[in-house]
PDB file of N, CA and C in Angstrom:
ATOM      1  N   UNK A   1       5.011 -29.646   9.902  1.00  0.00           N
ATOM      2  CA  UNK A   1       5.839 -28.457   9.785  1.00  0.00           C
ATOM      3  C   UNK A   1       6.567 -28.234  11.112  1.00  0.00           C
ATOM      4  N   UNK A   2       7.531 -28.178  10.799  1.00  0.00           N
ATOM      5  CA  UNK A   2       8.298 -27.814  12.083  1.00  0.00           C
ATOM      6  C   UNK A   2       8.926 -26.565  12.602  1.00  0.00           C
ATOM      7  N   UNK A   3       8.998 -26.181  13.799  1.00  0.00           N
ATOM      8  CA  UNK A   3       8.895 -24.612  14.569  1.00  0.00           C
ATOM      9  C   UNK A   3      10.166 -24.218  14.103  1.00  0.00           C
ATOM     10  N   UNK A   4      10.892 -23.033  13.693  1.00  0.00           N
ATOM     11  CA  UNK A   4      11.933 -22.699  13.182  1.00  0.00           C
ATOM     12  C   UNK A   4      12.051 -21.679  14.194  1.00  0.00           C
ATOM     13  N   UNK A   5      12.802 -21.432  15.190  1.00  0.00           N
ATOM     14  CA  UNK A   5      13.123 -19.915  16.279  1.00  0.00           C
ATOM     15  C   UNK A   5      14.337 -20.025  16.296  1.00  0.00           C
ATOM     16  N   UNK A   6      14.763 -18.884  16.020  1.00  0.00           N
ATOM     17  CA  UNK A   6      16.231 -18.451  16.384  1.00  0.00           C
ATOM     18  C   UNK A   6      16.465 -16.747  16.440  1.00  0.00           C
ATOM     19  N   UNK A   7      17.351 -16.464  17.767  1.00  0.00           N
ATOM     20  CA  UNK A   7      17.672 -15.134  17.848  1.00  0.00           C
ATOM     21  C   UNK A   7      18.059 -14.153  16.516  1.00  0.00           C
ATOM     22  N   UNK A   8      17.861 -13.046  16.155  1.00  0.00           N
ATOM     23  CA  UNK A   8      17.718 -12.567  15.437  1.00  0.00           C
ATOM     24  C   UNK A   8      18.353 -11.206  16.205  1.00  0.00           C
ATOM     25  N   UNK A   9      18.389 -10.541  17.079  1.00  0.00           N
ATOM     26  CA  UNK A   9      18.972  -9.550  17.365  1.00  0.00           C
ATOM     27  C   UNK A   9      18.598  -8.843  19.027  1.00  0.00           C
ATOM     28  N   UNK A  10      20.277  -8.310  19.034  1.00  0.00           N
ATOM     29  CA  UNK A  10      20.066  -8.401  20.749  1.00  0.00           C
ATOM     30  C   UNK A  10      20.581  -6.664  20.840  1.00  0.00           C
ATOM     31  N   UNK A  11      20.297  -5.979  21.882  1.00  0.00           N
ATOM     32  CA  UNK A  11      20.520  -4.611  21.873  1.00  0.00           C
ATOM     33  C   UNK A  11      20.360  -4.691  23.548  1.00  0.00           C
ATOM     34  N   UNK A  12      21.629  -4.153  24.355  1.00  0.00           N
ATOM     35  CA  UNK A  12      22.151  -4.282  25.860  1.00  0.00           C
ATOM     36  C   UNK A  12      22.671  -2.779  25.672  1.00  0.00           C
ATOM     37  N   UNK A  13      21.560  -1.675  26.836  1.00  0.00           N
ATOM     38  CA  UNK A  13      21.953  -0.385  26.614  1.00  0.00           C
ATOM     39  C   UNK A  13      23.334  -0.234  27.926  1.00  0.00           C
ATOM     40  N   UNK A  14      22.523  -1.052  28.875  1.00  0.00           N
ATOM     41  CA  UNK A  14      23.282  -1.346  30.540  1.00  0.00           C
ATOM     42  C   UNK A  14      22.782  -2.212  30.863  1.00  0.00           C
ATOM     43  N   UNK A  15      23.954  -2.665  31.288  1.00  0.00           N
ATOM     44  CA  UNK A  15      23.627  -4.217  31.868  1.00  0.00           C
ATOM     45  C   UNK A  15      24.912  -4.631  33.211  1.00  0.00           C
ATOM     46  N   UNK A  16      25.032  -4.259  33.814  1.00  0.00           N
ATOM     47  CA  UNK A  16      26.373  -4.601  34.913  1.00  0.00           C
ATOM     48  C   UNK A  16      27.134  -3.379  34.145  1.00  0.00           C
ATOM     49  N   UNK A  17      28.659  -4.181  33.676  1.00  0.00           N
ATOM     50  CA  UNK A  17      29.364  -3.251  32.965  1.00  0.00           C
ATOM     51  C   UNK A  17      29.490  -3.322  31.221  1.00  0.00           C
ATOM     52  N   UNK A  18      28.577  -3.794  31.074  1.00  0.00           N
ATOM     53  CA  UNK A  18      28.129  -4.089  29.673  1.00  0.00           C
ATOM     54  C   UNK A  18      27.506  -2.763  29.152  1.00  0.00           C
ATOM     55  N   UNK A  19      27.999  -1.946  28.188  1.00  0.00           N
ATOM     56  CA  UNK A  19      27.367  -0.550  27.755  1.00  0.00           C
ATOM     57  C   UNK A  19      27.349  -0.958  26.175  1.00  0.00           C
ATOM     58  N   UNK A  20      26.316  -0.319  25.320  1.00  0.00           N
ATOM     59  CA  UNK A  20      26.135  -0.359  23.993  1.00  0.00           C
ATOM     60  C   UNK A  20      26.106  -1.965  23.296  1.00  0.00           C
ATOM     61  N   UNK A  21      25.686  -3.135  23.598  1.00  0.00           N
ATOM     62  CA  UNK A  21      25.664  -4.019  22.755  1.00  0.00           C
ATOM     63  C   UNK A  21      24.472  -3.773  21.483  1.00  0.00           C
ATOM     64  N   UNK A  22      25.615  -4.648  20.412  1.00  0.00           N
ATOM     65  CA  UNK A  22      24.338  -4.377  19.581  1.00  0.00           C
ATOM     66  C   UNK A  22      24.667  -5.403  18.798  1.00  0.00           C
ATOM     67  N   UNK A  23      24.084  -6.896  18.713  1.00  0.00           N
ATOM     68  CA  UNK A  23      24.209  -8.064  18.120  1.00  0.00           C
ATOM     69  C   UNK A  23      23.143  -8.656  17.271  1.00  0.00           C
ATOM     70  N   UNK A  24      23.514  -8.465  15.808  1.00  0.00           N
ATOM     71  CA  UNK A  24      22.485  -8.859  14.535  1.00  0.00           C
ATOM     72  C   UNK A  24      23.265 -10.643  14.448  1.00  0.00           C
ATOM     73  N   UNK A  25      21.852 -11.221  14.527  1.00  0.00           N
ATOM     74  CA  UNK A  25      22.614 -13.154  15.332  1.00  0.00           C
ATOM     75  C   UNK A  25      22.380 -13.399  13.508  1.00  0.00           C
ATOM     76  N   UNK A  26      23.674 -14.618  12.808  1.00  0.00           N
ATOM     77  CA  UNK A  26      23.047 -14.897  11.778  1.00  0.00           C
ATOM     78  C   UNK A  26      22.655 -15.970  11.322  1.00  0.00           C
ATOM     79  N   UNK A  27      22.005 -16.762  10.531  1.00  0.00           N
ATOM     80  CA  UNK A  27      21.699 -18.079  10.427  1.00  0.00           C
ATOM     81  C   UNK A  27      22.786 -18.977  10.797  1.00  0.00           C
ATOM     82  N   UNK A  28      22.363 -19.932  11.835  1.00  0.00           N
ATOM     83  CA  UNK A  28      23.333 -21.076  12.024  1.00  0.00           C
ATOM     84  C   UNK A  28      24.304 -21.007  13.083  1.00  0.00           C
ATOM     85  N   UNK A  29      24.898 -21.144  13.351  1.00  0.00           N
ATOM     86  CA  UNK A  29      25.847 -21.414  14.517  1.00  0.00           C
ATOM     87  C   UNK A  29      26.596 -20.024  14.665  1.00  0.00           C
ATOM     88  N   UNK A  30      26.088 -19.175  15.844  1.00  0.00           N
ATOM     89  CA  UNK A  30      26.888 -18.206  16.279  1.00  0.00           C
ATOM     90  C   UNK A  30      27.179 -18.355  17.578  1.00  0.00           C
ATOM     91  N   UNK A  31      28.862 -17.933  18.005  1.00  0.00           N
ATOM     92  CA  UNK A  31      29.786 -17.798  19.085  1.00  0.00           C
ATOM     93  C   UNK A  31      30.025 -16.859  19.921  1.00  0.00           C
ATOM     94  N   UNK A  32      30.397 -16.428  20.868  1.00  0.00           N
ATOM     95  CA  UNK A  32      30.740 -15.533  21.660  1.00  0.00           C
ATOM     96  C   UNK A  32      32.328 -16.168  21.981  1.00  0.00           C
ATOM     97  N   UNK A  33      32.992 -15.026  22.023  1.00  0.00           N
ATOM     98  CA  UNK A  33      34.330 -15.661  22.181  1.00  0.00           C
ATOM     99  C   UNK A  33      35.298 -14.472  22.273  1.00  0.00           C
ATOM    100  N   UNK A  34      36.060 -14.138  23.445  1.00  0.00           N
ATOM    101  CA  UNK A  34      36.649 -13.041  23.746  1.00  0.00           C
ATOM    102  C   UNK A  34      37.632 -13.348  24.909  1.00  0.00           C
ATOM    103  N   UNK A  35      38.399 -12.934  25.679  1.00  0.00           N
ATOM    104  CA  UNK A  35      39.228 -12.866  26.798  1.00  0.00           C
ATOM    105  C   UNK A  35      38.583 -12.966  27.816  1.00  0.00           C
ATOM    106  N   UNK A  36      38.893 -13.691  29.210  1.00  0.00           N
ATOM    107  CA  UNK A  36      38.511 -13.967  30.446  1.00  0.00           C
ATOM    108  C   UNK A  36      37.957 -12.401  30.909  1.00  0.00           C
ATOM    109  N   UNK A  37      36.705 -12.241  31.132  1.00  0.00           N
ATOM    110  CA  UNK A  37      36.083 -11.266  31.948  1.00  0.00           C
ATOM    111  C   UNK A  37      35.494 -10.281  31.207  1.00  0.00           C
ATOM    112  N   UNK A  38      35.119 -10.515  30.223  1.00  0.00           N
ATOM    113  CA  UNK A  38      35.231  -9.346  28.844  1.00  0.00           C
ATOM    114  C   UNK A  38      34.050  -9.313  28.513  1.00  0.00           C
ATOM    115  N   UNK A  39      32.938 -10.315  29.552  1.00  0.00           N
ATOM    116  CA  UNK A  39      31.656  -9.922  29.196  1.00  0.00           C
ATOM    117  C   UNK A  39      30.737 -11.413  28.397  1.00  0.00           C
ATOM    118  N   UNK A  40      31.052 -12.280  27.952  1.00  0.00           N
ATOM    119  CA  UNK A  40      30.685 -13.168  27.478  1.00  0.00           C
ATOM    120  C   UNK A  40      29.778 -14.013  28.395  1.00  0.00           C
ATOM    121  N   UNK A  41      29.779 -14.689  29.741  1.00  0.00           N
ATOM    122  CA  UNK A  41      28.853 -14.840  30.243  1.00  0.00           C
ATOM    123  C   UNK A  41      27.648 -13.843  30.659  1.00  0.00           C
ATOM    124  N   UNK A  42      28.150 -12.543  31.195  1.00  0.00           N
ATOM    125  CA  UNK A  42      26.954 -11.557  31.316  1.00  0.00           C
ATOM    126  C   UNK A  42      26.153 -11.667  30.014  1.00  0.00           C
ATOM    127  N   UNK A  43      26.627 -11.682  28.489  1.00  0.00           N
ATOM    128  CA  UNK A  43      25.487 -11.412  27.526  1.00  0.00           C
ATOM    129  C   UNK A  43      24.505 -12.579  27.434  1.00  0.00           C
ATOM    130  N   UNK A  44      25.405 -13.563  27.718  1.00  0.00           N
ATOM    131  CA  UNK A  44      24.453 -15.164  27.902  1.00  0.00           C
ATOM    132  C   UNK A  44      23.492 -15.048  28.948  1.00  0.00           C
ATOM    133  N   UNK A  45      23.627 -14.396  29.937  1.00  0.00           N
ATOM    134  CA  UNK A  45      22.840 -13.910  31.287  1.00  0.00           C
ATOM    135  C   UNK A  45      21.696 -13.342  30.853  1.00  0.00           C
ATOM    136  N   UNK A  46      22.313 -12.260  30.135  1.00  0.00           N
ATOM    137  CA  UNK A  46      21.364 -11.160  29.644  1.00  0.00           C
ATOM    138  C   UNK A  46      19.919 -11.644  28.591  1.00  0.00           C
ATOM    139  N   UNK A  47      20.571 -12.498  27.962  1.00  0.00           N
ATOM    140  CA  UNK A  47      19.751 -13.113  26.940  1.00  0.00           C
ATOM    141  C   UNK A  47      18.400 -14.008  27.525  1.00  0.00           C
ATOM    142  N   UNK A  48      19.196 -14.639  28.670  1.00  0.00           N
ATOM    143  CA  UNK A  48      18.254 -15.640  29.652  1.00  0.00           C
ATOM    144  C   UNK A  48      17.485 -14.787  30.323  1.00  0.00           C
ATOM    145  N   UNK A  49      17.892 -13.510  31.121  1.00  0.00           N
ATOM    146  CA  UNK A  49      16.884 -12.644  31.697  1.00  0.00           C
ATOM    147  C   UNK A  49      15.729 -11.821  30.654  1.00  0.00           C
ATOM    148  N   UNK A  50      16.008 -11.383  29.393  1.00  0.00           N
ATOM    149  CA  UNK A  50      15.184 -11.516  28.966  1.00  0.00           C
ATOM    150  C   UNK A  50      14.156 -11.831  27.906  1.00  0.00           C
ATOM    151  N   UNK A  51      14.558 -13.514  27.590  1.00  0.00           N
ATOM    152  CA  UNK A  51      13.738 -14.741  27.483  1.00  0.00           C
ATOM    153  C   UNK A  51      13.053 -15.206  28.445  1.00  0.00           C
ATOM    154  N   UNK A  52      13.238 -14.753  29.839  1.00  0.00           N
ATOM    155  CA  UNK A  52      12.467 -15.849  30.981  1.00  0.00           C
ATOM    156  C   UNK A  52      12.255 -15.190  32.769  1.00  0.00           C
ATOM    157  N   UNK A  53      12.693 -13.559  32.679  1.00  0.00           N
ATOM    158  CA  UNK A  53      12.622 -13.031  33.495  1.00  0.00           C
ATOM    159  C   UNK A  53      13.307 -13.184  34.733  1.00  0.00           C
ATOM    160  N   UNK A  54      14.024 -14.359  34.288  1.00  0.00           N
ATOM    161  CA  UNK A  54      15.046 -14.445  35.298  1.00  0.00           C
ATOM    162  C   UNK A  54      16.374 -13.796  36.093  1.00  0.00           C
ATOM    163  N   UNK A  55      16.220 -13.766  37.121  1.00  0.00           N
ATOM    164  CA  UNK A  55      17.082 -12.982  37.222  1.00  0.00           C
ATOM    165  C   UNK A  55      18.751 -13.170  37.440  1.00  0.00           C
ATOM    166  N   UNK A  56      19.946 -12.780  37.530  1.00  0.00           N
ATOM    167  CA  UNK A  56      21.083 -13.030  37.247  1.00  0.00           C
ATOM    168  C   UNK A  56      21.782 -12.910  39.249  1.00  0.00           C
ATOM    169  N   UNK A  57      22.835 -14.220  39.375  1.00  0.00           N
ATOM    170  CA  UNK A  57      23.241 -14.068  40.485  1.00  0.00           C
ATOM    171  C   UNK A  57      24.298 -13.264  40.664  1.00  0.00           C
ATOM    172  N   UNK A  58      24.911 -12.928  39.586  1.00  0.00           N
ATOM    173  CA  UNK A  58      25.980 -11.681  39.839  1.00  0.00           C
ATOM    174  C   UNK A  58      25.686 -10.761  39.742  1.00  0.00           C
ATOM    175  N   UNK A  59      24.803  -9.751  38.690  1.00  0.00           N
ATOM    176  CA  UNK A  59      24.049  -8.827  38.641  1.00  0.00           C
ATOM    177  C   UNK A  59      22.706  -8.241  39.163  1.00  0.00           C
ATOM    178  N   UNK A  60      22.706  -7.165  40.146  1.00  0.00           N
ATOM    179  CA  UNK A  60      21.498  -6.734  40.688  1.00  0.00           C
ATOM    180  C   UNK A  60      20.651  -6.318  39.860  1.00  0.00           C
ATOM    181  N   UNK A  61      20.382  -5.862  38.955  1.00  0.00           N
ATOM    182  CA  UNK A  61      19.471  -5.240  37.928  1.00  0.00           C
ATOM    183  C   UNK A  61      19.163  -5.771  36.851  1.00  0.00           C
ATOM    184  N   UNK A  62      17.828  -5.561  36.073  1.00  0.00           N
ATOM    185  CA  UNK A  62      17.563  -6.172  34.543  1.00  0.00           C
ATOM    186  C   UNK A  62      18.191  -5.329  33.945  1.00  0.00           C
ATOM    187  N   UNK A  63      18.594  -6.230  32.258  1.00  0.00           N
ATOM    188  CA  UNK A  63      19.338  -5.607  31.366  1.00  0.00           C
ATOM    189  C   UNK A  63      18.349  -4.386  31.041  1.00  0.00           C
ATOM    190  N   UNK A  64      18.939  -3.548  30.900  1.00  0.00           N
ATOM    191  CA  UNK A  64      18.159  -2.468  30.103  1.00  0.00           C
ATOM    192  C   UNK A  64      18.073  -2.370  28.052  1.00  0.00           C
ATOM    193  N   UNK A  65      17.452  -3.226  27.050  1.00  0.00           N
ATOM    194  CA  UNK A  65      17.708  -3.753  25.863  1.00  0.00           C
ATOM    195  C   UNK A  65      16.435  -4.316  25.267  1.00  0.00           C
ATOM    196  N   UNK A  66      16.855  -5.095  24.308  1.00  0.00           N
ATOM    197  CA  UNK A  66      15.856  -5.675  23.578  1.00  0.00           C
ATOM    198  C   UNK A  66      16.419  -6.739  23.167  1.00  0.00           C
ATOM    199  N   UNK A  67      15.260  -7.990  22.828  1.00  0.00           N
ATOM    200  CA  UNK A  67      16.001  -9.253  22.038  1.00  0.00           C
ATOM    201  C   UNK A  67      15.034  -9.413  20.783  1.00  0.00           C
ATOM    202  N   UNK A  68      15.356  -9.345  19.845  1.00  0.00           N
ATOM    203  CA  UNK A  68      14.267  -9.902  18.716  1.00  0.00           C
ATOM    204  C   UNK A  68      14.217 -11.378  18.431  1.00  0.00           C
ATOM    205  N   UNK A  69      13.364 -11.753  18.693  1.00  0.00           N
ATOM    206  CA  UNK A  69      13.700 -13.374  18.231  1.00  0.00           C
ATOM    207  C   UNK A  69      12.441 -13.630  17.101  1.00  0.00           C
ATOM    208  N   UNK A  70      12.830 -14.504  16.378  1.00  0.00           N
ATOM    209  CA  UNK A  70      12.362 -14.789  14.790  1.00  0.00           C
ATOM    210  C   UNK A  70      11.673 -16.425  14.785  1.00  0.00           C
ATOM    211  N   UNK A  71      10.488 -16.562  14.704  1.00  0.00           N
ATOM    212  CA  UNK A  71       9.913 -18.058  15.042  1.00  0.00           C
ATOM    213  C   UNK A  71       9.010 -17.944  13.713  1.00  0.00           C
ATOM    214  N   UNK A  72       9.190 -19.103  13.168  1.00  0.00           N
ATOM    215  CA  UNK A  72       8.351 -19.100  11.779  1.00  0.00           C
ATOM    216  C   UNK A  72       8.230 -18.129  10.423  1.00  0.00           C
ATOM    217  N   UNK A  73       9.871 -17.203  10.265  1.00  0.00           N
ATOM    218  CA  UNK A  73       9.560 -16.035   9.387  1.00  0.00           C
ATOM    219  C   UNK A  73       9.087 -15.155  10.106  1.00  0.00           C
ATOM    220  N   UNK A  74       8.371 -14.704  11.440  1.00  0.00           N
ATOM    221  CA  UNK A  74       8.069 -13.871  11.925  1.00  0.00           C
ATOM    222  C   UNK A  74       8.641 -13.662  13.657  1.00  0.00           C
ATOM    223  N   UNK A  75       8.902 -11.783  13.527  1.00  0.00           N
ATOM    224  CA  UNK A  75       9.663 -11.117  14.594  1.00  0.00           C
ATOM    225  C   UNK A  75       8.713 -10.852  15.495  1.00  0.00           C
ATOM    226  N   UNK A  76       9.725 -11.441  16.622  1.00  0.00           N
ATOM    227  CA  UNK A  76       8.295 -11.002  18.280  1.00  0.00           C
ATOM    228  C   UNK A  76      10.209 -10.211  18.612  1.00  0.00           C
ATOM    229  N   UNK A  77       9.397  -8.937  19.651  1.00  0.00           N
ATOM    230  CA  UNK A  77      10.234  -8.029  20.699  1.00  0.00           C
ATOM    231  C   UNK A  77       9.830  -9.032  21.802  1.00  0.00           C
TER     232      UNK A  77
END
């Protein structure tokens, strides 16, 4: 049987200048895709800080949010 994980939903209250995200991810190949500066690497940032506690070299602070991620039919915060 093989491990099935994929994001399932992302919620960024503050994050740099990132206010109100609220991203329901859906099966299969999802994009980010917008105009130069508009935030698309920060949410990729955001996602990595918190999956792995890492922290971001442009941004001083953790996102303030949630990520749901979905592994086997079942939701971990």
């Amino acid at each position: 049987m093989s491990d099935n994980t994929r994001l399932d939903r992302l919620n960024i209250s503050h994050y740099g200048p990132l206010r109100d995200i609220d991203i329901d991810f859906e099966n299969g190949f999802n994009a980010f895709y917008g105009r130069n500066e508009s935030g698309k690497t920060l949410i990729v940032e955001a996602i990595e800080s918190l999956l792995s506690d890492k922290e971001s070299d442009r941004i001083s602070q953790r996102p303030n949010g949630f990520l749901k991620v979905e592994k086997n039919n079942e939701l971990f915060d």
